[in-house]
PDB file of N, CA and C in Angstrom:
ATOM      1  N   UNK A   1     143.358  80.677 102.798  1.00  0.00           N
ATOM      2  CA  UNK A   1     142.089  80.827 102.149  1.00  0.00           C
ATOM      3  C   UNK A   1     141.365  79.488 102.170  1.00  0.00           C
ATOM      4  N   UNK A   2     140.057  79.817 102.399  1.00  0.00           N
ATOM      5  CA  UNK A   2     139.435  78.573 102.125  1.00  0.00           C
ATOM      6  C   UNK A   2     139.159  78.038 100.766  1.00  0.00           C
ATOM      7  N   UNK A   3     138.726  77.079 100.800  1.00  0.00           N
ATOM      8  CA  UNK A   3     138.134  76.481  98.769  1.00  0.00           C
ATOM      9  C   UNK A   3     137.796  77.320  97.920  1.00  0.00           C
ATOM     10  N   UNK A   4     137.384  76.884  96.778  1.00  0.00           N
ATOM     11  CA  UNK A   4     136.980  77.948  95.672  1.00  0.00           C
ATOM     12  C   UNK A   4     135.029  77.666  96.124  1.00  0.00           C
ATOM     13  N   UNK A   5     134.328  78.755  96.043  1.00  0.00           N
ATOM     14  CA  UNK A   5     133.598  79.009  96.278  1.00  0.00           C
ATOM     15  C   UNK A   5     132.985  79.492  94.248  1.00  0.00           C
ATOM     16  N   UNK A   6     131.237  79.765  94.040  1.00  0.00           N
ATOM     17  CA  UNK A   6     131.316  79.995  93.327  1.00  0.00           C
ATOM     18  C   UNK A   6     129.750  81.168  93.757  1.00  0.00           C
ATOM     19  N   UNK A   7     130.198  82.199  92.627  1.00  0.00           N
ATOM     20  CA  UNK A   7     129.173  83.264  93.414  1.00  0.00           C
ATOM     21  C   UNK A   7     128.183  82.955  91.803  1.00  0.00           C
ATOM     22  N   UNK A   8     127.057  82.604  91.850  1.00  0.00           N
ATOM     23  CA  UNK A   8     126.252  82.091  90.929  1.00  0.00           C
ATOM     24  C   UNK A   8     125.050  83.626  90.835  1.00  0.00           C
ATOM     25  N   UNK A   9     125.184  84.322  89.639  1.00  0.00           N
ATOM     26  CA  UNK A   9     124.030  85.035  89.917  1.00  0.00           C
ATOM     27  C   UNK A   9     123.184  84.849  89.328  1.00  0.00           C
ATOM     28  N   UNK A  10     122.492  83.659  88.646  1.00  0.00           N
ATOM     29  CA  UNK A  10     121.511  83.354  88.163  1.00  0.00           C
ATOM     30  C   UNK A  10     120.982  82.347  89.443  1.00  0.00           C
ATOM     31  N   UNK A  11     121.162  82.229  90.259  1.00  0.00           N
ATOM     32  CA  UNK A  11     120.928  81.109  91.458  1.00  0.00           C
ATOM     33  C   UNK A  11     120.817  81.977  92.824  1.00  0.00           C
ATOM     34  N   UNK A  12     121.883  82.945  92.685  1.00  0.00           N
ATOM     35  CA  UNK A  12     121.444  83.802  94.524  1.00  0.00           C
ATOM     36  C   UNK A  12     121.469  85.151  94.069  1.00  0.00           C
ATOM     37  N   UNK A  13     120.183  85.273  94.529  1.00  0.00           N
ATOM     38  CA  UNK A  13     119.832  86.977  94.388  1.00  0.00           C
ATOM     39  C   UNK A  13     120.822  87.232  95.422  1.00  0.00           C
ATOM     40  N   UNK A  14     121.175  88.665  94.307  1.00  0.00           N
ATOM     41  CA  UNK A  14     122.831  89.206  94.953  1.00  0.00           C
ATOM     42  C   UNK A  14     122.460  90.825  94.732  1.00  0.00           C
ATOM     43  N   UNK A  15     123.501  91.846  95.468  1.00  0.00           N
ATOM     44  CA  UNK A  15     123.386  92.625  94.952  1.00  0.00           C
ATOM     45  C   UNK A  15     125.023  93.576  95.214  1.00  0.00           C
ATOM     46  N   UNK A  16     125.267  94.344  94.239  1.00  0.00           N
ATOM     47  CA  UNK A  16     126.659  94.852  94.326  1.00  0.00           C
ATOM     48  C   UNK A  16     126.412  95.967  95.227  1.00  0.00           C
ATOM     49  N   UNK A  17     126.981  96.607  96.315  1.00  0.00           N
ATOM     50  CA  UNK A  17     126.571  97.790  97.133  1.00  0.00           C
ATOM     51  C   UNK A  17     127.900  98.519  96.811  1.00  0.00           C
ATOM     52  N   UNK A  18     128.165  99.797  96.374  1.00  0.00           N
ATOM     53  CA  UNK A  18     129.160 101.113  96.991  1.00  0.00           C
ATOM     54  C   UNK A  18     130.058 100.662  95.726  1.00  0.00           C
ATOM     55  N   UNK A  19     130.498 101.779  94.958  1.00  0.00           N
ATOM     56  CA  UNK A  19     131.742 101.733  94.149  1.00  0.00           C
ATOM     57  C   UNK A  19     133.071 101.351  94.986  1.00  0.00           C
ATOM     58  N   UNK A  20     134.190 100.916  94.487  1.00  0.00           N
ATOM     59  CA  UNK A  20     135.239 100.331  94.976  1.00  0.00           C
ATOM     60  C   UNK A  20     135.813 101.750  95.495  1.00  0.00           C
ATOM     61  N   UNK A  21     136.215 101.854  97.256  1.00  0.00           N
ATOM     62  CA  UNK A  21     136.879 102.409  97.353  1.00  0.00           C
ATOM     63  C   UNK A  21     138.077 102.611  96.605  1.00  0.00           C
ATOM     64  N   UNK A  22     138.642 103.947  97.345  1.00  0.00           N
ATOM     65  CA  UNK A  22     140.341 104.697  96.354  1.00  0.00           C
ATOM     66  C   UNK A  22     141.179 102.957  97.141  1.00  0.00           C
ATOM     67  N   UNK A  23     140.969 102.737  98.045  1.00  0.00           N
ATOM     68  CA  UNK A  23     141.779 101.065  98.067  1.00  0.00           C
ATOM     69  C   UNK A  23     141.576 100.067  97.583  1.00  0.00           C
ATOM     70  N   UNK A  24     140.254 100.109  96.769  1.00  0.00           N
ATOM     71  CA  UNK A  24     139.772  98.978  96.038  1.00  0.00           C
ATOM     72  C   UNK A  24     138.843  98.106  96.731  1.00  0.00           C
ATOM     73  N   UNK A  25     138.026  98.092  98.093  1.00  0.00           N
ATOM     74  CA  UNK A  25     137.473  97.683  98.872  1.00  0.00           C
ATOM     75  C   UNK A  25     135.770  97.555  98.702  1.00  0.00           C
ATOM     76  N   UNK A  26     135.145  96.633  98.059  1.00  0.00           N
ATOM     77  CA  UNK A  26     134.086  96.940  97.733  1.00  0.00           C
ATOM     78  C   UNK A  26     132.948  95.191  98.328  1.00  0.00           C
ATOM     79  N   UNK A  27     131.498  95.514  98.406  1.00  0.00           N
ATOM     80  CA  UNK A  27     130.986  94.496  99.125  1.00  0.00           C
ATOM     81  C   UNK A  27     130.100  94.116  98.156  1.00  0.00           C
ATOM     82  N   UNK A  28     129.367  92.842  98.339  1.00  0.00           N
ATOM     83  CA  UNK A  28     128.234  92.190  97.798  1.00  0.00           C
ATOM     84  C   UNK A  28     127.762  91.219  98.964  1.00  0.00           C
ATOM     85  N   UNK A  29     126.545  91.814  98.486  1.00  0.00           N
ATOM     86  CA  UNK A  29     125.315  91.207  99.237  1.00  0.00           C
ATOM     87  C   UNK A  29     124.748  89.898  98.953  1.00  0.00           C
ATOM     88  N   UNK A  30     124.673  88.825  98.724  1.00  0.00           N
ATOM     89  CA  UNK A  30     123.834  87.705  98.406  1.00  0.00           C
ATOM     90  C   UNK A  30     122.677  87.407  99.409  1.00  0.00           C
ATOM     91  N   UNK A  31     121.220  86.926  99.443  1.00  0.00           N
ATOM     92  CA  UNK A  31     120.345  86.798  99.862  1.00  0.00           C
ATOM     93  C   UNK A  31     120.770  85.392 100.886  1.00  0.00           C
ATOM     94  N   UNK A  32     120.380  85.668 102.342  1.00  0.00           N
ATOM     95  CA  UNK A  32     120.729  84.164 103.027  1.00  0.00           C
ATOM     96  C   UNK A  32     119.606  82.808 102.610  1.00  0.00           C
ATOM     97  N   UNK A  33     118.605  83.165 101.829  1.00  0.00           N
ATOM     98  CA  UNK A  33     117.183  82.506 102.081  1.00  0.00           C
ATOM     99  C   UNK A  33     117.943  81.406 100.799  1.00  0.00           C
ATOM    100  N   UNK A  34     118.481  81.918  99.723  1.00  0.00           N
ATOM    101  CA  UNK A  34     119.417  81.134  98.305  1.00  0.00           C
ATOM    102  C   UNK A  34     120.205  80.207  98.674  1.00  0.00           C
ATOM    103  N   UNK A  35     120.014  79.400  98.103  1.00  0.00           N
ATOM    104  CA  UNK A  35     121.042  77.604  98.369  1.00  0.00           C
ATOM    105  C   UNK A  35     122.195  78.636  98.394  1.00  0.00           C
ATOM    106  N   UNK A  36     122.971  78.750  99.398  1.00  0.00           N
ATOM    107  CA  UNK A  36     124.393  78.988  99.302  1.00  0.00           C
ATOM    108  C   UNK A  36     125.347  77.918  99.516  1.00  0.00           C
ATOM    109  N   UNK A  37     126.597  77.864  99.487  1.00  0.00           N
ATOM    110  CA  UNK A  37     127.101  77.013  99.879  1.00  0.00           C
ATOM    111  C   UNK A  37     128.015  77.518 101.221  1.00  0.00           C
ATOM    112  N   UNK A  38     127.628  78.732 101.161  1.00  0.00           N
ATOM    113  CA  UNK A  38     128.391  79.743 102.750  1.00  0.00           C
ATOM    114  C   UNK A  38     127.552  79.555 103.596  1.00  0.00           C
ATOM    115  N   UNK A  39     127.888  78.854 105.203  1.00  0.00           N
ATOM    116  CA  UNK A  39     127.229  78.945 106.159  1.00  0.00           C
ATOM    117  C   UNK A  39     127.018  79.719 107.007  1.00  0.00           C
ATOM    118  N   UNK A  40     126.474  80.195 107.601  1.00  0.00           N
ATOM    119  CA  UNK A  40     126.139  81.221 108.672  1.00  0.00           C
ATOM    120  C   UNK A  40     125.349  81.074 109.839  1.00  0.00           C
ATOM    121  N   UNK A  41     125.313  80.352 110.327  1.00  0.00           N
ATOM    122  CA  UNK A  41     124.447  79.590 111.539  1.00  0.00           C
ATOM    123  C   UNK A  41     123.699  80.604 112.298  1.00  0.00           C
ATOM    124  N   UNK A  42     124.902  81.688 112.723  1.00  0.00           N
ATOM    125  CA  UNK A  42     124.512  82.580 113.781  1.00  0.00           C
ATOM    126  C   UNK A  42     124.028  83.777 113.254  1.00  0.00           C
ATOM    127  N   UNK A  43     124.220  83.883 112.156  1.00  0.00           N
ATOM    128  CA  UNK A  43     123.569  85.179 111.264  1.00  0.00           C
ATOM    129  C   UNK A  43     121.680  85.311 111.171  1.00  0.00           C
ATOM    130  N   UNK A  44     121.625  86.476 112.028  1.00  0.00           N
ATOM    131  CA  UNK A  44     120.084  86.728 111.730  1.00  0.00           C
ATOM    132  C   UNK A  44     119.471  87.894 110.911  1.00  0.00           C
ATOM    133  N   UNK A  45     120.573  88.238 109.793  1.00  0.00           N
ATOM    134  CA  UNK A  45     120.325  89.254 108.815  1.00  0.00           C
ATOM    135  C   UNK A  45     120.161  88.752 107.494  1.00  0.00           C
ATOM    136  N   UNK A  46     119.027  89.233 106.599  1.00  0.00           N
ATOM    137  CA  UNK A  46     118.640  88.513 105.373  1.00  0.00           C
ATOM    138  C   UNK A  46     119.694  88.520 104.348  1.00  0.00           C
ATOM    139  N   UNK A  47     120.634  89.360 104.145  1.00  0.00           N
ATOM    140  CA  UNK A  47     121.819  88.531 103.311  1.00  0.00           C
ATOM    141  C   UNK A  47     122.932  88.907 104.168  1.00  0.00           C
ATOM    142  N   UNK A  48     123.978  87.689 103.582  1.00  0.00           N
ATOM    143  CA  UNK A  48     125.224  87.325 103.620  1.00  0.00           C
ATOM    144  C   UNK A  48     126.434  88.815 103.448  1.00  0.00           C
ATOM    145  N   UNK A  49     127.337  89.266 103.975  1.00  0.00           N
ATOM    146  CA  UNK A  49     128.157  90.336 103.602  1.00  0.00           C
ATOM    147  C   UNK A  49     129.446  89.792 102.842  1.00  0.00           C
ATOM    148  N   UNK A  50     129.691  89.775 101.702  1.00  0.00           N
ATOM    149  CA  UNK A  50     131.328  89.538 101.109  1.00  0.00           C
ATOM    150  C   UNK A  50     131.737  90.828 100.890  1.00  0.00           C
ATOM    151  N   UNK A  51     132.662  90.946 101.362  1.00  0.00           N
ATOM    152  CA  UNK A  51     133.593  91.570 101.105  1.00  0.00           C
ATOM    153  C   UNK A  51     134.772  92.093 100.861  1.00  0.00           C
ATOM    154  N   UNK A  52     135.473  92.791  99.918  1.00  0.00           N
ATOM    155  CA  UNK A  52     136.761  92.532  99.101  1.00  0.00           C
ATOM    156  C   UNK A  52     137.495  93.387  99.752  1.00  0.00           C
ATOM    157  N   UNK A  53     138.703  92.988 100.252  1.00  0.00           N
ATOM    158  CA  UNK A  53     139.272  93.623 101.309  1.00  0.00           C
ATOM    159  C   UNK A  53     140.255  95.037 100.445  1.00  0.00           C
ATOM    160  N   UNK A  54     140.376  95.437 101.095  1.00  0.00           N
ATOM    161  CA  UNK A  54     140.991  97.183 100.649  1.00  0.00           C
ATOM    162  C   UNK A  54     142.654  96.543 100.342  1.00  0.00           C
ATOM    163  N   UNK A  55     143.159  97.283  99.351  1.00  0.00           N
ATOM    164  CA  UNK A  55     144.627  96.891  99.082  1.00  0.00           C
ATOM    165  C   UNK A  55     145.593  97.745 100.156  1.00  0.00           C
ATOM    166  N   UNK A  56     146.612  97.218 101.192  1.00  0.00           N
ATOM    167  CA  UNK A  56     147.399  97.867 101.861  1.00  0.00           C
ATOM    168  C   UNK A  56     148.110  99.106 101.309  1.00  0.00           C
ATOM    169  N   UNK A  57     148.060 100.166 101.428  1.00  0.00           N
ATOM    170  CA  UNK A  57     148.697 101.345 100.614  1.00  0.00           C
ATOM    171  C   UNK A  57     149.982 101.159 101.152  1.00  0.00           C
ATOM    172  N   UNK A  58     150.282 100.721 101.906  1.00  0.00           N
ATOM    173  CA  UNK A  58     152.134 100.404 101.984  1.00  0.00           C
ATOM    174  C   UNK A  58     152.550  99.225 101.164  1.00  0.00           C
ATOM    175  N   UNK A  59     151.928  98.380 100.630  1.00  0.00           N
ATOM    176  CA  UNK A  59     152.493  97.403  99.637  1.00  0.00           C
ATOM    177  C   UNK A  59     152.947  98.257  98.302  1.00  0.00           C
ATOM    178  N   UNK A  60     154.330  98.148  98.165  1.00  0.00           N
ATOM    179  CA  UNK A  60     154.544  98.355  96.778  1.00  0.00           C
ATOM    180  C   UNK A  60     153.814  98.322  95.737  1.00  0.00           C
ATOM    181  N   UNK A  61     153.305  97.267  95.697  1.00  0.00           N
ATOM    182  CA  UNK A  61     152.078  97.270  94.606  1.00  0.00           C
ATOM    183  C   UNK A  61     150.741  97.302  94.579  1.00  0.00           C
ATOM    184  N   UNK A  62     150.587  98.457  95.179  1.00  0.00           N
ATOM    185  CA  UNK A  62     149.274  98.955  96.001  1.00  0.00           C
ATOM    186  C   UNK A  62     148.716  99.621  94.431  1.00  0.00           C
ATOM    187  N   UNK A  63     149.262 100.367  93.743  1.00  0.00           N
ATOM    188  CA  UNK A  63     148.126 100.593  92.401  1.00  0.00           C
ATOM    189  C   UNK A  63     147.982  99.496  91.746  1.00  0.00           C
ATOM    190  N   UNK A  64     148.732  98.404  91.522  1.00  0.00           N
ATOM    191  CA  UNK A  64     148.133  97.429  90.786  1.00  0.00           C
ATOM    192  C   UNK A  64     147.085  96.463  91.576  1.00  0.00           C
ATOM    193  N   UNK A  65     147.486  96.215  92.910  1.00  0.00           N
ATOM    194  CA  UNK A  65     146.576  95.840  93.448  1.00  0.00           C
ATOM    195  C   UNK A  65     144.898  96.340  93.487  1.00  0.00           C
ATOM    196  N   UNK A  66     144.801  97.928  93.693  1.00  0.00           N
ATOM    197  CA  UNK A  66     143.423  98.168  93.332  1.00  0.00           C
ATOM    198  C   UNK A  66     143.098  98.250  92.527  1.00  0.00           C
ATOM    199  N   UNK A  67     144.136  98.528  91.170  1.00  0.00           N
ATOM    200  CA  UNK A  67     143.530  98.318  89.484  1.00  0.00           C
ATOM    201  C   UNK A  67     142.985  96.787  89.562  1.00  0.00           C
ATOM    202  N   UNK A  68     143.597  95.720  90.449  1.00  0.00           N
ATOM    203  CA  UNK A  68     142.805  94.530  89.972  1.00  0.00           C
ATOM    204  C   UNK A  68     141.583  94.421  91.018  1.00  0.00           C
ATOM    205  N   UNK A  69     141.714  94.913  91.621  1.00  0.00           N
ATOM    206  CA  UNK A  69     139.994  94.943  92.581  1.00  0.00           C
ATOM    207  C   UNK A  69     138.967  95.724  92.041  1.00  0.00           C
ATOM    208  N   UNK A  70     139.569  96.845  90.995  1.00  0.00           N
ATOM    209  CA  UNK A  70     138.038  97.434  90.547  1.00  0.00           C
ATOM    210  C   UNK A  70     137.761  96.792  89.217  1.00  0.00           C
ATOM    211  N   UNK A  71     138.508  95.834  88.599  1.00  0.00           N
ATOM    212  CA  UNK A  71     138.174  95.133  87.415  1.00  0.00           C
ATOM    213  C   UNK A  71     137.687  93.873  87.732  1.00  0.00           C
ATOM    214  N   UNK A  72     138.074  93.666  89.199  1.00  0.00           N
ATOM    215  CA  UNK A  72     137.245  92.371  89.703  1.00  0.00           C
ATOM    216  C   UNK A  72     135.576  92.847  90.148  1.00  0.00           C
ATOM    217  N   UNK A  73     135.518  94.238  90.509  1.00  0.00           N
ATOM    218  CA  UNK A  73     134.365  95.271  90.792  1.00  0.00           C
ATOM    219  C   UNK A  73     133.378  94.769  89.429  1.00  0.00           C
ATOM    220  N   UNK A  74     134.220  95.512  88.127  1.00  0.00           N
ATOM    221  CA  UNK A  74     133.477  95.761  86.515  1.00  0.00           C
ATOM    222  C   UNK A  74     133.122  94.432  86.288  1.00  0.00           C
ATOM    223  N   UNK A  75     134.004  93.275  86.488  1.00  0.00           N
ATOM    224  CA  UNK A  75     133.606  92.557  86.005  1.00  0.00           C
ATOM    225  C   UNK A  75     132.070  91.655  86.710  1.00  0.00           C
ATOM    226  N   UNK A  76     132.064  91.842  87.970  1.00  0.00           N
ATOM    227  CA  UNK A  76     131.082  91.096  88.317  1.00  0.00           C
ATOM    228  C   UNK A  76     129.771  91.849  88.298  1.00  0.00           C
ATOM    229  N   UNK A  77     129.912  93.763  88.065  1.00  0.00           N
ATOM    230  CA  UNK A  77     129.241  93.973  87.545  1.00  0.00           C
ATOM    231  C   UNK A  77     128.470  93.118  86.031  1.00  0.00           C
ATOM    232  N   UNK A  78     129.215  93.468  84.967  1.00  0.00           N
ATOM    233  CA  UNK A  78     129.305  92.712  83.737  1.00  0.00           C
ATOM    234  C   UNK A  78     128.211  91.147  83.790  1.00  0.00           C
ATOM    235  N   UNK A  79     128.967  90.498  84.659  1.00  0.00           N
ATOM    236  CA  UNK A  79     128.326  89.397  85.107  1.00  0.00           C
ATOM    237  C   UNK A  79     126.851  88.793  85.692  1.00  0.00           C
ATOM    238  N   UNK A  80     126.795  90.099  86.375  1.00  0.00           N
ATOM    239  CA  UNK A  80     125.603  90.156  86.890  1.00  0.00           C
ATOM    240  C   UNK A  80     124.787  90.616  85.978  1.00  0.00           C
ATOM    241  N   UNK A  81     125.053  91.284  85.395  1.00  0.00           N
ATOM    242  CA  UNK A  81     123.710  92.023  84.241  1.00  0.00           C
ATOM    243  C   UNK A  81     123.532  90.852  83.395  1.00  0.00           C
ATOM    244  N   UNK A  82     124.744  89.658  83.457  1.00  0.00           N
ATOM    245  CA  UNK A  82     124.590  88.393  82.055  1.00  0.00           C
ATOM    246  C   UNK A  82     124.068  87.035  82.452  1.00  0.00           C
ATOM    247  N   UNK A  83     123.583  87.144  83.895  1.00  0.00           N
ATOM    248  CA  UNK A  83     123.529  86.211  84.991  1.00  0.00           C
ATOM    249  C   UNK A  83     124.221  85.014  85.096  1.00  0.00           C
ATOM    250  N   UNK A  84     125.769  85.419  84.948  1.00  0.00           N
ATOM    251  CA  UNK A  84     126.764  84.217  84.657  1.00  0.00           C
ATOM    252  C   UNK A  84     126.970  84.508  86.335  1.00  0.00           C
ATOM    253  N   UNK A  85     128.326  83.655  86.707  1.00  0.00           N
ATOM    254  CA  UNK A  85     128.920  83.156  87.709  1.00  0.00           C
ATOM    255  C   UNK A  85     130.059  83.553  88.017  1.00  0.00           C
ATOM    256  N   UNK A  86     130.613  84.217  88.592  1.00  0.00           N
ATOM    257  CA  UNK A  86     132.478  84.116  89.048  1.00  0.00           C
ATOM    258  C   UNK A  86     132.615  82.619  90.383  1.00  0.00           C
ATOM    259  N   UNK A  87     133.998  82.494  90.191  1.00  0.00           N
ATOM    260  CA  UNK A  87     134.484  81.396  91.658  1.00  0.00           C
ATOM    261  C   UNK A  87     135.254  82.817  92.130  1.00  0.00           C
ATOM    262  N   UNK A  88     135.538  82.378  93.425  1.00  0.00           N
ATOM    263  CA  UNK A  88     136.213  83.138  94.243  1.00  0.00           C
ATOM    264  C   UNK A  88     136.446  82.410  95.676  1.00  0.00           C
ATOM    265  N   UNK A  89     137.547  83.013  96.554  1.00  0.00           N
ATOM    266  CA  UNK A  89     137.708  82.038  97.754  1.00  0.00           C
ATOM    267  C   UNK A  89     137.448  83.210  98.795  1.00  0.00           C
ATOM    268  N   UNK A  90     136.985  82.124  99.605  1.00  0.00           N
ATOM    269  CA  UNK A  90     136.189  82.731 101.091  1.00  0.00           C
ATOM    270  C   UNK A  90     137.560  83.446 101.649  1.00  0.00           C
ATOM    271  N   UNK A  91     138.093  84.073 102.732  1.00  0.00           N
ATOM    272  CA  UNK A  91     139.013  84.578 103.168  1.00  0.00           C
ATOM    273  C   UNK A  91     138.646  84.732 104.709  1.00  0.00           C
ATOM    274  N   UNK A  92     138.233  83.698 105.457  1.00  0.00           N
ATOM    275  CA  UNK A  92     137.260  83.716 106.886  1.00  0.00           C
ATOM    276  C   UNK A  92     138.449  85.017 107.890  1.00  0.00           C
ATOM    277  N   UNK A  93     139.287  84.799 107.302  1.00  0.00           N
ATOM    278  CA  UNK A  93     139.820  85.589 108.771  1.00  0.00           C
ATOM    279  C   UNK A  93     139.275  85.602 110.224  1.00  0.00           C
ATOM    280  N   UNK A  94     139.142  87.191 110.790  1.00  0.00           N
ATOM    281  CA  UNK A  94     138.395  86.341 112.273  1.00  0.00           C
ATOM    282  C   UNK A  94     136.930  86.309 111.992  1.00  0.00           C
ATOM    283  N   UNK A  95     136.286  86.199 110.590  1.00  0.00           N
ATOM    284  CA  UNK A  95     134.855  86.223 110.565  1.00  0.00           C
ATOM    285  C   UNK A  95     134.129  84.755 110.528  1.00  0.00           C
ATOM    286  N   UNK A  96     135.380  83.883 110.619  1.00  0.00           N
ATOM    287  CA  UNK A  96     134.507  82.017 110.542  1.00  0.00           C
ATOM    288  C   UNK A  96     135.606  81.109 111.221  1.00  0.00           C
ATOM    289  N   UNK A  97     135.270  79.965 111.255  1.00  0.00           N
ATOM    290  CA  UNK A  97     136.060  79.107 111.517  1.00  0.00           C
ATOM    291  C   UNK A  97     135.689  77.574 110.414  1.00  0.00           C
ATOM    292  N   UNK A  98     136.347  76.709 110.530  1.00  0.00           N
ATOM    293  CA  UNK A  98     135.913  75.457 109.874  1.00  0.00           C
ATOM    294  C   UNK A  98     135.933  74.894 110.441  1.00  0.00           C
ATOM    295  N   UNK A  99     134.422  73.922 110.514  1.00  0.00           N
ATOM    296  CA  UNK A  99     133.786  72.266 110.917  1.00  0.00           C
ATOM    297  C   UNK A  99     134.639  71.238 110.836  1.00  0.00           C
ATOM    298  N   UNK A 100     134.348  70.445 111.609  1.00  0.00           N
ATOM    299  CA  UNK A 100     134.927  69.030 111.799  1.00  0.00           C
ATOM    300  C   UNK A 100     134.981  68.760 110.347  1.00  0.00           C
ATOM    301  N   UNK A 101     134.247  68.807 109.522  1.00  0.00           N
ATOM    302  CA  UNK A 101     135.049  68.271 107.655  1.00  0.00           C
ATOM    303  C   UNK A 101     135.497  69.248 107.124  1.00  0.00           C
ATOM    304  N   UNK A 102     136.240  70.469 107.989  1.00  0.00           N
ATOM    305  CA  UNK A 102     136.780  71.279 107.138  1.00  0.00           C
ATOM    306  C   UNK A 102     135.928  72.088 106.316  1.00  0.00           C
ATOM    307  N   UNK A 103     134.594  72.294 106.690  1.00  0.00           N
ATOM    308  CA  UNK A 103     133.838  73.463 106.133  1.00  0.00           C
ATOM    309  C   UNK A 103     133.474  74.569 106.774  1.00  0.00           C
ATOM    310  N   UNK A 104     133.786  75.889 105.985  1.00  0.00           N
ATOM    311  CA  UNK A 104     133.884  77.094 106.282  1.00  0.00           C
ATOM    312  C   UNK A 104     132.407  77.444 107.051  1.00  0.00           C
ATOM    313  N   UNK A 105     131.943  77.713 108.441  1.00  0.00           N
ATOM    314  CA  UNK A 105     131.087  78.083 108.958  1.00  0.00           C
ATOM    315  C   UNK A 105     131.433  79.684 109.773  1.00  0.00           C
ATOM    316  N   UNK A 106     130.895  80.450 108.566  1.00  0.00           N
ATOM    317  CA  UNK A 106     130.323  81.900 109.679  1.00  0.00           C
ATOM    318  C   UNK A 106     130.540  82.020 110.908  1.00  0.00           C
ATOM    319  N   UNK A 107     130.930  83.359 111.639  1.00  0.00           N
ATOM    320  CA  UNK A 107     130.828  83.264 112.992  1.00  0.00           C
ATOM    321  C   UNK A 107     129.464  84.979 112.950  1.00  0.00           C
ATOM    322  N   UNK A 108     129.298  85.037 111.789  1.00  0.00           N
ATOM    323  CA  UNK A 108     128.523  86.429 112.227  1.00  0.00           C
ATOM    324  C   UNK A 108     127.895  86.067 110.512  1.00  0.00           C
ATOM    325  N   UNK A 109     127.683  87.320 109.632  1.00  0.00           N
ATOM    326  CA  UNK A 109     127.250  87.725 108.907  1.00  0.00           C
ATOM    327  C   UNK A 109     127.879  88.277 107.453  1.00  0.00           C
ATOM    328  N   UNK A 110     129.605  88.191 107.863  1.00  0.00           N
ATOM    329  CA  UNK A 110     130.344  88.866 106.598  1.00  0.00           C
ATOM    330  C   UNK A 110     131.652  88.063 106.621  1.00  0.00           C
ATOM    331  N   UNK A 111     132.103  88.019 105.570  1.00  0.00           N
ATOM    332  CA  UNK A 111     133.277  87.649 105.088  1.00  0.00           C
ATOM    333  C   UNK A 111     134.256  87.893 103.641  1.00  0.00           C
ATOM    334  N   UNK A 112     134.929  88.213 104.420  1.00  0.00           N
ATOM    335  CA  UNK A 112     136.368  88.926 102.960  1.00  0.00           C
ATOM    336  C   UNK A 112     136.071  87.539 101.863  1.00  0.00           C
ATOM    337  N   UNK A 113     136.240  87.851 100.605  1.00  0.00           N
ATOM    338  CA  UNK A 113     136.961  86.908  99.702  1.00  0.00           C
ATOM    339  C   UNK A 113     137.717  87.409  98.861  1.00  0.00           C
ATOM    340  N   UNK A 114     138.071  86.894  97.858  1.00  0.00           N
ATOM    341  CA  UNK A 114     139.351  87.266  96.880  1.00  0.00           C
ATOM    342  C   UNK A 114     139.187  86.847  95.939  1.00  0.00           C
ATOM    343  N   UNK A 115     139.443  86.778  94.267  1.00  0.00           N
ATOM    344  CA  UNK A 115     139.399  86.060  93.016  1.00  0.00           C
ATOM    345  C   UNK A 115     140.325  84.797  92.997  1.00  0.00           C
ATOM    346  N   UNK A 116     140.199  84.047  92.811  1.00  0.00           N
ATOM    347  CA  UNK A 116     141.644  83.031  92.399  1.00  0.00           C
ATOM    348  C   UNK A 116     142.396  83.413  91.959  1.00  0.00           C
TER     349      UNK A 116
END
C-alpha cells in the first residue's frame, strides 16, 4: 500500500456512487479540478475513481470482511453529510506506479484504497 492519504470532504467535491455490493465493493468519486494529493497525469475524466475492492468470498473471513466495508461505506457516508475527513491508503495495484520520490502517480483514472 501506498501512504496514508486523506479524503477531505470539506476540500474535494466528492461523491459516494452505488450501495456496497453483497462483497462489500463500493466507489467514490472526487472531482480532478480539487487540490488532491492523487495524481493522475493521464486521466482526461473530470473525477478521480476510488475504489474499495470487493472482499474475496473464499477468505474465511469474508463476512467480516464486508461487514467492515459497508461500515467503512456508512461511515463516510456520515462524514460526508458532516464535511469531516477520513485517511485511507491508495492501493495502486496495476492502476499507478510511483515517481522518482516515491509518489503515487495514476496510470489511468481509478484506484482501489482501503481504511488503515
Amino acid at each position: 500500500m501506498i501512504g496514508h492519504e486523506q479524503l477531505a470532504a470539506a476540500k474535494w467535491p466528492r461523491k459516494l456512487i452505488e450501495e456496497p455490493s453483497e462483497e462489500g465493493q463500493f466507489e467514490v468519486l472526487i472531482l480532478r479540478s480539487a487540490q488532491s494529493v492523487i495524481e493522475a497525469p493521464s486521466c482526461r475524466q473530470k473525477y478521480l475513481l476510488l475504489r474499495m475492492p470487493a472482499a474475496s468470498s473464499t477468505d474465511p473471513a469474508f463476512a467480516r470482511n464486508v461487514e467492515s466495508r459497508k461500515r467503512t461505506f456508512a461511515e463516510l457516508m456520515n462524514l460526508s453529510r458532516q464535511h469531516h475527513s477520513m485517511t485511507f491508503q491508495l492501493v495502486p495495484r496495476s492502476y499507478g506506479k510511483t515517481d522518482s520520490n516515491g509518489k503515487l502517480q495514476l496510470t489511468g483514472c481509478n484506484v482501489w484504497f482501503a481504511k488503515p
